[in-house]
N, C-alpha and C. Protein backbone atom coordinates (compact mmCIF):
# COMPACT_ATOMS: atom_id res chain seq x y z
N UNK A 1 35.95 128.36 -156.62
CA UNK A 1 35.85 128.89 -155.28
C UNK A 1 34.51 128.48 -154.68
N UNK A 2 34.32 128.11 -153.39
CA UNK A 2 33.32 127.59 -152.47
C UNK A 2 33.20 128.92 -151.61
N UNK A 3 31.56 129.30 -151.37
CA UNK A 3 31.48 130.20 -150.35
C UNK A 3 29.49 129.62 -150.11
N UNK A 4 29.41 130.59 -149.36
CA UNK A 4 28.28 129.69 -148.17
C UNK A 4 27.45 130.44 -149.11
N UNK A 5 26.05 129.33 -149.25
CA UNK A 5 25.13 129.95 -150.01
C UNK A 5 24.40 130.25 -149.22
N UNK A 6 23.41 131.53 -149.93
CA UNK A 6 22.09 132.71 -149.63
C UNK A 6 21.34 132.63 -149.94
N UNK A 7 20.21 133.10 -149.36
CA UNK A 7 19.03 132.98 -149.65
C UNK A 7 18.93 133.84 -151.81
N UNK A 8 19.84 134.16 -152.10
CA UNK A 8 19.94 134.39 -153.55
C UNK A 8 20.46 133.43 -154.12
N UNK A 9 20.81 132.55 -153.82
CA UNK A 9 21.04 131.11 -154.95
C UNK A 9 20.08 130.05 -154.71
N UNK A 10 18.82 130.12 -153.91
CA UNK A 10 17.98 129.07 -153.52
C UNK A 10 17.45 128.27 -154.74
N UNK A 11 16.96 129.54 -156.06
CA UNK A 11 16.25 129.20 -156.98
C UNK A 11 17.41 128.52 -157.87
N UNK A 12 18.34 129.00 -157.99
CA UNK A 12 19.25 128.42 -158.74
C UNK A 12 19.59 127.31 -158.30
N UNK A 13 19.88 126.97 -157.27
CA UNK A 13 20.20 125.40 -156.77
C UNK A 13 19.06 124.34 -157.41
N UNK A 14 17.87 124.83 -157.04
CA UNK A 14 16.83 124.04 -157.30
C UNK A 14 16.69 124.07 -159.01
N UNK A 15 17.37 124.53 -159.68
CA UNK A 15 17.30 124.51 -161.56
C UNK A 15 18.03 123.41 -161.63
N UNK A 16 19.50 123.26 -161.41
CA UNK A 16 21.08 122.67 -161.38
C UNK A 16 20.38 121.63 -160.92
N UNK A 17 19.91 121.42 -159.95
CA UNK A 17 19.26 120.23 -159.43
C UNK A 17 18.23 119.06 -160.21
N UNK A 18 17.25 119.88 -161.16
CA UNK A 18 16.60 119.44 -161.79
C UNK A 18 16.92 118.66 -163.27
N UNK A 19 17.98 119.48 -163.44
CA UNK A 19 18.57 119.45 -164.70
C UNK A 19 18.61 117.44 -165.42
N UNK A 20 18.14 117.21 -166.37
CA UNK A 20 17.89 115.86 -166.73
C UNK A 20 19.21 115.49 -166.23
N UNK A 21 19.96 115.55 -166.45
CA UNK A 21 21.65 114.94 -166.58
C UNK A 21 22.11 115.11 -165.05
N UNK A 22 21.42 115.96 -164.22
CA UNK A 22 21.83 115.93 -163.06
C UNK A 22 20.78 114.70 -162.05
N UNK A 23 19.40 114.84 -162.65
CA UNK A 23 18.40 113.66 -161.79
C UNK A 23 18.95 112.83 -162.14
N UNK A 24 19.82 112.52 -163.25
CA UNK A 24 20.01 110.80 -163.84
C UNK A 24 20.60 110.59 -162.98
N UNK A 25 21.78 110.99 -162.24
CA UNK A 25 22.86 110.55 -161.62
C UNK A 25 22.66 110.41 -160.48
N UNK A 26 21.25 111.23 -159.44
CA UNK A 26 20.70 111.05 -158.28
C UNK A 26 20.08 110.26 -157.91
N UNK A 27 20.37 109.75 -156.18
CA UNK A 27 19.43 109.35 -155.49
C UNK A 27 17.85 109.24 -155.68
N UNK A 28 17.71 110.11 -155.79
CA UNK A 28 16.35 110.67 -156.03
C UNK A 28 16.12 111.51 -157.23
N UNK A 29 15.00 111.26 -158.62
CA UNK A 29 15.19 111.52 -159.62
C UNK A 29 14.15 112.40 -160.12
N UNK A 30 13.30 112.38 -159.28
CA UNK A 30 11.54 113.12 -159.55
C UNK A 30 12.57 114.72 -159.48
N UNK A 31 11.56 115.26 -160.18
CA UNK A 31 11.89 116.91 -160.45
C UNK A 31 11.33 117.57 -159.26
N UNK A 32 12.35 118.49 -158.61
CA UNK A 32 11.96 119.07 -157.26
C UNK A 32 10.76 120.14 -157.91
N UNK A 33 10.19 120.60 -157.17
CA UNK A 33 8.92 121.74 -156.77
C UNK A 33 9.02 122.92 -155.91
N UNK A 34 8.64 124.34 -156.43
CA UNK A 34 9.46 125.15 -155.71
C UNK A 34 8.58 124.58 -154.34
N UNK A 35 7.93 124.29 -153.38
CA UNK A 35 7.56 124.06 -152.44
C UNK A 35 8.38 123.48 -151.64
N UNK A 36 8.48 122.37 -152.33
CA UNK A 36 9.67 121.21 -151.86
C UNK A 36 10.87 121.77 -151.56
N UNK A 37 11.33 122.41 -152.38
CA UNK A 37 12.52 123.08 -152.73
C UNK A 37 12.81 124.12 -151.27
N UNK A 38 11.48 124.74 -151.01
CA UNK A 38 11.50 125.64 -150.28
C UNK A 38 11.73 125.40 -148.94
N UNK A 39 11.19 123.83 -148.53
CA UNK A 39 11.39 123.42 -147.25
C UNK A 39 12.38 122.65 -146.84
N UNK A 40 13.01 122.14 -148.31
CA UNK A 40 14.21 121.50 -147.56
C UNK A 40 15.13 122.76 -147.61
N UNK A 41 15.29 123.66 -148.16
CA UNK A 41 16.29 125.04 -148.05
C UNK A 41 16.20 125.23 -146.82
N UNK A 42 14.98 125.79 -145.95
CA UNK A 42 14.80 126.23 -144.53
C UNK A 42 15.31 125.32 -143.82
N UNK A 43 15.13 123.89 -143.96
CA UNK A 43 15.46 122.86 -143.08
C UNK A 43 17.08 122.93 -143.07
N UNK A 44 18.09 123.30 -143.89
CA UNK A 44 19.30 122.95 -144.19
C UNK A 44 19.94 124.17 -143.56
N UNK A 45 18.86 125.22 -143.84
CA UNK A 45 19.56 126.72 -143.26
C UNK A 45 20.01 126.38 -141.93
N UNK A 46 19.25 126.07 -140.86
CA UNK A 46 19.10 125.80 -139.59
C UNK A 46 19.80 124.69 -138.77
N UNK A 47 20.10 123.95 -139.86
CA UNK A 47 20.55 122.78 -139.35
C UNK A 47 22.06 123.00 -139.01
N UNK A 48 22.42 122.50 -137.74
CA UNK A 48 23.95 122.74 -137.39
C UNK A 48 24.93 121.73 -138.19
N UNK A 49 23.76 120.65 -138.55
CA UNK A 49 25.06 119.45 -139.01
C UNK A 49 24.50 119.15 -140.92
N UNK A 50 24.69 120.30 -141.18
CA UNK A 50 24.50 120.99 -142.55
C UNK A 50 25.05 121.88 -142.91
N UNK A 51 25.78 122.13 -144.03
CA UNK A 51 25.98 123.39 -145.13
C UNK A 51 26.15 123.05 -146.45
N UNK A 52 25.49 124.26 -147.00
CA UNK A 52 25.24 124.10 -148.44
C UNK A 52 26.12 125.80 -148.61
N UNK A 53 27.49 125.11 -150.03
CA UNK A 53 28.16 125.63 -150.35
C UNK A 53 27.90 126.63 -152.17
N UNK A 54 28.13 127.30 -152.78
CA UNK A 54 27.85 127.67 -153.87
C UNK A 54 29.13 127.29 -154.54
N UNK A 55 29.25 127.09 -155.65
CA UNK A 55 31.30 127.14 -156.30
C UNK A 55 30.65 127.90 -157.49
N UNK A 56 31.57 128.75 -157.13
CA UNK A 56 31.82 130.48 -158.17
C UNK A 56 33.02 129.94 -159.10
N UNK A 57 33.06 129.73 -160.17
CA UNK A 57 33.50 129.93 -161.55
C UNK A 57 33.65 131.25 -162.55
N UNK A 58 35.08 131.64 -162.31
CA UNK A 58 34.85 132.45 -162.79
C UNK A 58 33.65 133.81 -162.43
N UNK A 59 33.66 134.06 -161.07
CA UNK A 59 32.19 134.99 -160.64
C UNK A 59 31.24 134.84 -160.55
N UNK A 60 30.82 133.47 -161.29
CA UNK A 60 29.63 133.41 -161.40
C UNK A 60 29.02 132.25 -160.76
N UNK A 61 28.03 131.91 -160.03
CA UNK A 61 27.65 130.93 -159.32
C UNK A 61 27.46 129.26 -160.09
N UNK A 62 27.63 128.72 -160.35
CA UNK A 62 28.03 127.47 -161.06
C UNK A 62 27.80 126.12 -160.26
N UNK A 63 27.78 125.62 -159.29
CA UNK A 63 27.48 124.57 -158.70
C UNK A 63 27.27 124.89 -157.20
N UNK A 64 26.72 123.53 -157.04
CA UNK A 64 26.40 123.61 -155.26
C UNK A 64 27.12 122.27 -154.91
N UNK A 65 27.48 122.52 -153.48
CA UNK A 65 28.21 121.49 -152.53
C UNK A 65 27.18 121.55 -151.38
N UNK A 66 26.97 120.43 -151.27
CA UNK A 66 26.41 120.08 -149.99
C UNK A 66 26.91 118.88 -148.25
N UNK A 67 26.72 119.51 -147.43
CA UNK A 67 27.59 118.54 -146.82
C UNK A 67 26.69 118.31 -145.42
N UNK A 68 26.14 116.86 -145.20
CA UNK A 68 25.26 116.42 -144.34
C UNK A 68 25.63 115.45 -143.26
N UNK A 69 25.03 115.69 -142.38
CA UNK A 69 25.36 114.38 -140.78
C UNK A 69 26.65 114.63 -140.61
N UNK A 70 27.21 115.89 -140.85
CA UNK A 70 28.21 116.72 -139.97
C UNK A 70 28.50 116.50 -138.73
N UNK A 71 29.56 115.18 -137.74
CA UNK A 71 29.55 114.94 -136.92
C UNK A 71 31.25 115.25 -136.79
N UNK A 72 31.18 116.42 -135.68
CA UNK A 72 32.14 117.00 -135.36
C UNK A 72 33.01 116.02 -134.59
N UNK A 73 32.13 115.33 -133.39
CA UNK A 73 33.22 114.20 -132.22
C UNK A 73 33.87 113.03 -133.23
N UNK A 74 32.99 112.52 -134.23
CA UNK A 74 33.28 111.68 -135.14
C UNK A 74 34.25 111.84 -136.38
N UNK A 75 34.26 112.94 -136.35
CA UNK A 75 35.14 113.42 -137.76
C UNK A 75 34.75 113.25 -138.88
N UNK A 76 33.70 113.16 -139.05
CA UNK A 76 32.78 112.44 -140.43
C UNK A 76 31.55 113.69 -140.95
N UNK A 77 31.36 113.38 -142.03
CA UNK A 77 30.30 114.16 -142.78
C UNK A 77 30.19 113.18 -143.99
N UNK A 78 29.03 113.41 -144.55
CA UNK A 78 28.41 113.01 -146.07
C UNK A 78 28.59 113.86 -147.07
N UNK A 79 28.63 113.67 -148.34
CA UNK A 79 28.63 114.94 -149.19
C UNK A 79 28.33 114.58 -150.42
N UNK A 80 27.68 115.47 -151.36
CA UNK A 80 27.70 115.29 -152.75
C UNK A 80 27.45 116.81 -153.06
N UNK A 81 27.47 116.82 -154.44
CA UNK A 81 27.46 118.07 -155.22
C UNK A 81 26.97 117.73 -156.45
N UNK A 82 26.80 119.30 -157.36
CA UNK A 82 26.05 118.65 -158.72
C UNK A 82 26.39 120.62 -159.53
N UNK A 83 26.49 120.38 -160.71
CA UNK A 83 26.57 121.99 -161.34
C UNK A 83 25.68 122.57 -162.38
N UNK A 84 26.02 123.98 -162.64
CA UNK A 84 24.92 124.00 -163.40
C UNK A 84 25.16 123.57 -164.91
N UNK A 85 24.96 122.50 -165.14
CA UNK A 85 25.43 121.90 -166.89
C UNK A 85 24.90 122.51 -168.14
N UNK A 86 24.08 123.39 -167.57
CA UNK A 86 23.25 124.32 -169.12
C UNK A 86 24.31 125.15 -168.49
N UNK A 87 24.44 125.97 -167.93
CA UNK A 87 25.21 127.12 -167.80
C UNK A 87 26.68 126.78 -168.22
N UNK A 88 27.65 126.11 -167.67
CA UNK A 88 28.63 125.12 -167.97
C UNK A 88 29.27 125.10 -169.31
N UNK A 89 27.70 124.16 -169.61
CA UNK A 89 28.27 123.38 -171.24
C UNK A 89 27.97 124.85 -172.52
N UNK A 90 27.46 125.68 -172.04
CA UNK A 90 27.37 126.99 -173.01
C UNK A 90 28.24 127.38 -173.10
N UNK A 91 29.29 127.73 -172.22
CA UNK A 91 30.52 128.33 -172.06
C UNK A 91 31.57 127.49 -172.15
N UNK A 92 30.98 126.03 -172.67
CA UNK A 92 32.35 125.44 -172.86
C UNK A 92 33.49 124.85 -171.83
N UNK A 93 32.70 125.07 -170.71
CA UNK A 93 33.53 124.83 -168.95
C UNK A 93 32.99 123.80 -168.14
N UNK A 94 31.81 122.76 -168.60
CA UNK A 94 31.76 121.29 -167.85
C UNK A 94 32.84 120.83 -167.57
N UNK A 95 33.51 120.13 -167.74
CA UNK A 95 34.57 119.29 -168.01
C UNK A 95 35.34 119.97 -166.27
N UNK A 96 35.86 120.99 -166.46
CA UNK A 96 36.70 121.63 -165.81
C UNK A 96 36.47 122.05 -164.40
N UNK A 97 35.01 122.51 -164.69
CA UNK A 97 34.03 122.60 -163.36
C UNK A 97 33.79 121.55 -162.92
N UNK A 98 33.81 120.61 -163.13
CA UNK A 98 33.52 118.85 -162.70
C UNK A 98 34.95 118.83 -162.00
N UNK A 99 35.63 118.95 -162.59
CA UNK A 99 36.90 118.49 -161.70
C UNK A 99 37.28 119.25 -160.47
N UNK A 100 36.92 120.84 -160.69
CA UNK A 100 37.89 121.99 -160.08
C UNK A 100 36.57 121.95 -158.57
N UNK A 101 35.50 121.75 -159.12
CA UNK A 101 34.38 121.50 -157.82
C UNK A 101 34.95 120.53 -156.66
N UNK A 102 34.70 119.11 -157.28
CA UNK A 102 35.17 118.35 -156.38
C UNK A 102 36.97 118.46 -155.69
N UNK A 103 37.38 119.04 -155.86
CA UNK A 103 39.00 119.40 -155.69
C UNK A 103 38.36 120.53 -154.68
N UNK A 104 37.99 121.52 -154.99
CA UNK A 104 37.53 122.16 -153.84
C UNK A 104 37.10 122.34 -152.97
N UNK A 105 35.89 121.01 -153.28
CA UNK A 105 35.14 120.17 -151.99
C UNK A 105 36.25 119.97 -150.95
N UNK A 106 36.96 118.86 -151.61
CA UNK A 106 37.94 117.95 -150.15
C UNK A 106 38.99 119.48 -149.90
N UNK A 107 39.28 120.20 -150.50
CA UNK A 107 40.34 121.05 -149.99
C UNK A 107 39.32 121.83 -148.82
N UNK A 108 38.54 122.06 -149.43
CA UNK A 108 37.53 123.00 -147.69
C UNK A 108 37.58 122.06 -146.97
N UNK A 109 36.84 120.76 -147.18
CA UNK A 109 36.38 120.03 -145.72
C UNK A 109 38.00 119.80 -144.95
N UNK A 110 39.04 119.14 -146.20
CA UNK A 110 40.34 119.21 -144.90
C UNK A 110 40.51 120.17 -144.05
N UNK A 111 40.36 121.16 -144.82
CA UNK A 111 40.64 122.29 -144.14
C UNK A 111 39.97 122.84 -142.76
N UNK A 112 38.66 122.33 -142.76
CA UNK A 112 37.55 122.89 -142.13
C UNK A 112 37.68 122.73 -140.64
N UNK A 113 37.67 123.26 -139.64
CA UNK A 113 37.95 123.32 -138.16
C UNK A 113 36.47 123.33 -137.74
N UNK A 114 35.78 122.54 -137.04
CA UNK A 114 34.72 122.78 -136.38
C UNK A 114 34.96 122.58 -134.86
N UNK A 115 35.43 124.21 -134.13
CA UNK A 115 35.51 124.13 -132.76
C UNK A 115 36.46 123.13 -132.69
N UNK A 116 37.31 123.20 -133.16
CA UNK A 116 38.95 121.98 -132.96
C UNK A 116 38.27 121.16 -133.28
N UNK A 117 37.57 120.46 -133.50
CA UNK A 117 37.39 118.96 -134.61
C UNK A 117 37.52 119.31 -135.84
N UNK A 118 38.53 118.23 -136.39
CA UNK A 118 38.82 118.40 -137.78
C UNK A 118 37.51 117.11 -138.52
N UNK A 119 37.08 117.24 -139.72
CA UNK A 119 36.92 115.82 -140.41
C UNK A 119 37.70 115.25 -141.29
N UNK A 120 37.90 113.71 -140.87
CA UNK A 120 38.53 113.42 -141.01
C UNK A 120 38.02 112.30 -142.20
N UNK A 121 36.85 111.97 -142.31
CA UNK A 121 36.18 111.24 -143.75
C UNK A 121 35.11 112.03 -144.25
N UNK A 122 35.16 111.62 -145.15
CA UNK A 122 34.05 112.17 -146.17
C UNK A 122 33.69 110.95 -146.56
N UNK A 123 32.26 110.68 -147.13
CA UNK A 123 31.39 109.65 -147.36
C UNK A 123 30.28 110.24 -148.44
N UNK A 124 30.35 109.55 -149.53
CA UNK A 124 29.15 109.84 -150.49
C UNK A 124 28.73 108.36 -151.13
N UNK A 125 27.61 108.88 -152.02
CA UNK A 125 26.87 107.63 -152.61
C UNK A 125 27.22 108.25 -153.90
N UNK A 126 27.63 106.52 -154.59
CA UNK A 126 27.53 107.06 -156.22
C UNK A 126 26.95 106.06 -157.32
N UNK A 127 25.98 106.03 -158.07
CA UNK A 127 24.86 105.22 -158.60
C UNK A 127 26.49 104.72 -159.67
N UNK A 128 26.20 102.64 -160.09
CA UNK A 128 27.30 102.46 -160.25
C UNK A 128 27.26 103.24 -162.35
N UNK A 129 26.27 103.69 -162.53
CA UNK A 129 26.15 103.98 -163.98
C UNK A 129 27.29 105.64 -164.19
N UNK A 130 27.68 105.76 -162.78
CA UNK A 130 28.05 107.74 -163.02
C UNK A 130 29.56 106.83 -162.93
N UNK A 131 30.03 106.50 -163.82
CA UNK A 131 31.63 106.30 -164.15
C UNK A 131 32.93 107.39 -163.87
N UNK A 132 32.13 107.99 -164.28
CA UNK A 132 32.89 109.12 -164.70
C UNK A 132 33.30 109.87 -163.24
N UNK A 133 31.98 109.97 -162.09
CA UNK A 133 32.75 110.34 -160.89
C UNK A 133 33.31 109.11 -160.32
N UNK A 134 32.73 108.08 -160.66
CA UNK A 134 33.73 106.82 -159.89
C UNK A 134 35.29 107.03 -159.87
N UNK A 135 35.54 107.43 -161.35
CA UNK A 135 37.20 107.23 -161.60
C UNK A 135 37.40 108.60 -161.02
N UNK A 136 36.71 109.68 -161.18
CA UNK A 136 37.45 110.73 -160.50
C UNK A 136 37.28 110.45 -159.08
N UNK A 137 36.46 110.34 -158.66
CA UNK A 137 36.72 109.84 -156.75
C UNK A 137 37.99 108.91 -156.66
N UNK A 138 38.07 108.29 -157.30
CA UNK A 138 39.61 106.95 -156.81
C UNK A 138 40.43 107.85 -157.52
N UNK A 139 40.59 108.93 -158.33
CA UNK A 139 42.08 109.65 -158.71
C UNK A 139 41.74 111.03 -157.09
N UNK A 140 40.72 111.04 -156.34
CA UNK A 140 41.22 112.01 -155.40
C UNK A 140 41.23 111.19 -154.11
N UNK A 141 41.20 109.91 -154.11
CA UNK A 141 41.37 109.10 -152.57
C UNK A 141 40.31 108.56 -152.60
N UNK A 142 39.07 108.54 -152.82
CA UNK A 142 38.39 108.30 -152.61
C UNK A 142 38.03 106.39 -152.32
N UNK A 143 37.74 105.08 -152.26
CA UNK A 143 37.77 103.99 -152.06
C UNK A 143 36.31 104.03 -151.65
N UNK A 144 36.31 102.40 -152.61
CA UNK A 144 34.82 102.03 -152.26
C UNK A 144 34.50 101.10 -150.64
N UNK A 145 33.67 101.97 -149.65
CA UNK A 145 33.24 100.81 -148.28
C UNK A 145 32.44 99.42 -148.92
N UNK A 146 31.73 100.14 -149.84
CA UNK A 146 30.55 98.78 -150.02
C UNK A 146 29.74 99.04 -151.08
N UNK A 147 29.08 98.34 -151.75
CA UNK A 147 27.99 98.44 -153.03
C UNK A 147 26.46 97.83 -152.48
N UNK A 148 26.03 98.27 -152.76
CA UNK A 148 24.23 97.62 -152.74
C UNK A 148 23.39 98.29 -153.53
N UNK A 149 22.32 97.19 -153.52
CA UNK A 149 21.31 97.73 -154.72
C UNK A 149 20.48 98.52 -153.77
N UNK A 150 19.59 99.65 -154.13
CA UNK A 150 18.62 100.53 -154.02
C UNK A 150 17.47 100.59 -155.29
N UNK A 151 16.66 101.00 -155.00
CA UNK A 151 15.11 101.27 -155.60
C UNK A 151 15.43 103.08 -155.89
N UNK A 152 15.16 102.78 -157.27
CA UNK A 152 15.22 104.13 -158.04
C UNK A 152 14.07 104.21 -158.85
N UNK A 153 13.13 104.85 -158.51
CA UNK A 153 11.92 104.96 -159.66
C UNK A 153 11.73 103.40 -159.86
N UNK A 154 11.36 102.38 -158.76
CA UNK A 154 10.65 100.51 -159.49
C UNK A 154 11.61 100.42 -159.94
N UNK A 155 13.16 100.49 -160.03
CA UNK A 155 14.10 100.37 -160.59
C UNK A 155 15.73 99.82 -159.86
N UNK A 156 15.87 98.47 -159.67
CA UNK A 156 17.19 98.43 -158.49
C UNK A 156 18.22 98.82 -159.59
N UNK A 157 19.14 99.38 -158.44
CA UNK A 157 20.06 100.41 -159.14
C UNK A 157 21.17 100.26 -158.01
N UNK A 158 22.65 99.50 -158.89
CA UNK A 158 24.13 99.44 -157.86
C UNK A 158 24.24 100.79 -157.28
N UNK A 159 24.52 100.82 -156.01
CA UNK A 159 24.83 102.21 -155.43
C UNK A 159 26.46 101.92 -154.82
N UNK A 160 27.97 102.84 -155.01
CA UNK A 160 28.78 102.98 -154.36
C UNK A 160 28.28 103.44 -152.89
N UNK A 161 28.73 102.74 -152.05
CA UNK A 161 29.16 103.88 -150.63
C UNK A 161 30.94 104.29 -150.75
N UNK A 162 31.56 105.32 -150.81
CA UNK A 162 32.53 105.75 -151.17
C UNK A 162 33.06 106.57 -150.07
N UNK A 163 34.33 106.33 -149.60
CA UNK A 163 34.62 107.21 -148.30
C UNK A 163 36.46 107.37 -148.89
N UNK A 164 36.91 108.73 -148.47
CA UNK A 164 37.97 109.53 -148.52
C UNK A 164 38.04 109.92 -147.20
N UNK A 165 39.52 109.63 -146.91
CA UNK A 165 40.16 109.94 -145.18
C UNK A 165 41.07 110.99 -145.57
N UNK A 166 41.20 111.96 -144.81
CA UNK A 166 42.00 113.13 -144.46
C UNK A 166 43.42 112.56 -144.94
N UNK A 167 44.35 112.95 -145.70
CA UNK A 167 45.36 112.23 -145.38
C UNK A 167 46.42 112.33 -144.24
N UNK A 168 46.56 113.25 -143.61
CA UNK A 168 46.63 113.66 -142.37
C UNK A 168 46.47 112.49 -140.83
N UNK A 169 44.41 112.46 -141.30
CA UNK A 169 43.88 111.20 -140.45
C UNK A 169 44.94 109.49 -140.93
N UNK A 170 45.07 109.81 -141.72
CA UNK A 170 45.43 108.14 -142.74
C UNK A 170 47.17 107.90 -141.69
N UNK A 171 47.94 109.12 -141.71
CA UNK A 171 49.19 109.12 -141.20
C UNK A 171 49.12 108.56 -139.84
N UNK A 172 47.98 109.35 -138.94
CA UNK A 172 47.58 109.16 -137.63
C UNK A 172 47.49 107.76 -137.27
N UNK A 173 46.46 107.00 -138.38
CA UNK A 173 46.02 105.79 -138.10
C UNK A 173 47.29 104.88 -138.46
N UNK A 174 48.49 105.02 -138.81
CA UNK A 174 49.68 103.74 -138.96
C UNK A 174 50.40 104.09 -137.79
């Protein structure tokens, strides 16, 4: 389950975030700082073409969804997510939470009405070493726009650009 996060999961986002196994797979790999932490939270609170989601497992708070450059006329948004893998893999529920997250992702955003605009793509980046969401993005629609290298830590690194259409939008467009 996805519901809008509070100022009570701030600290927790920023753990899940840090987590070795979660920087490997990011954009950006340096370990956040509660400072840091603190100002991009405020910045995201405020922002209209932003939300940051929590996914409850079982009751308990377990991953974050994030969804950026929220363009309502366009039908488009960005997105990625990440969970908590110490919490997770203790209980034996990675695996499942990996899947049941992203499944929940695209079922909200289809779903999502902003003032009668629907979105109609979703767009994320995926470093080409995270396999594992590669194949799960192409088992939920997902298709690669394009690949390029990026700078990761003095480090070029294949990046997916990866976009999923509404299927809805997909009908529209034939």
């Amino acid at each position: 389950m996805l519901r809008p996060a509070t100022d009570e999961d701030r600290e927790h986002v920023r753990v899940w975030r840090n987590h070795p196994d979660v920087r490997a797979v990011s954009l950006t790999q340096h370990e956040i700082g509660p400072a840091e932490h603190a100002a991009w939270w405020e910045r995201v609170r405020t922002d209209p073409t932003r939300e940051v989601l929590v996914y409850e497992r079982g009751g308990i708070p377990a991953g974050v969804v994030s969804l950026w450059d929220i363009d309502r006329e366009a039908g488009s948004l960005w997105w990625g997510y990440y969970l908590d893998n110490e919490g997770l893999t203790a209980r034996g529920e990675l695996l499942p939470a990996w899947i049941q997250i992203q499944r929940d992702a695209v079922r909200y955003v289809d779903a999502l009405d902003l003032d009668g605009h629907r979105i109609d793509t979703m767009d994320a980046e995926v470093l080409d070493i995270n396999e594992g969401v590669r194949s799960f993005n192409a088992r939920q629609g997902f298709v690669d726009v394009e690949t390029y290298d990026r700078d990761i830590n003095g480090t070029t690194v294949l990046v997916h650009h990866v976009r999923r259409t509404r299927p809805a939008a997909r009908k529209e467009e034939k």
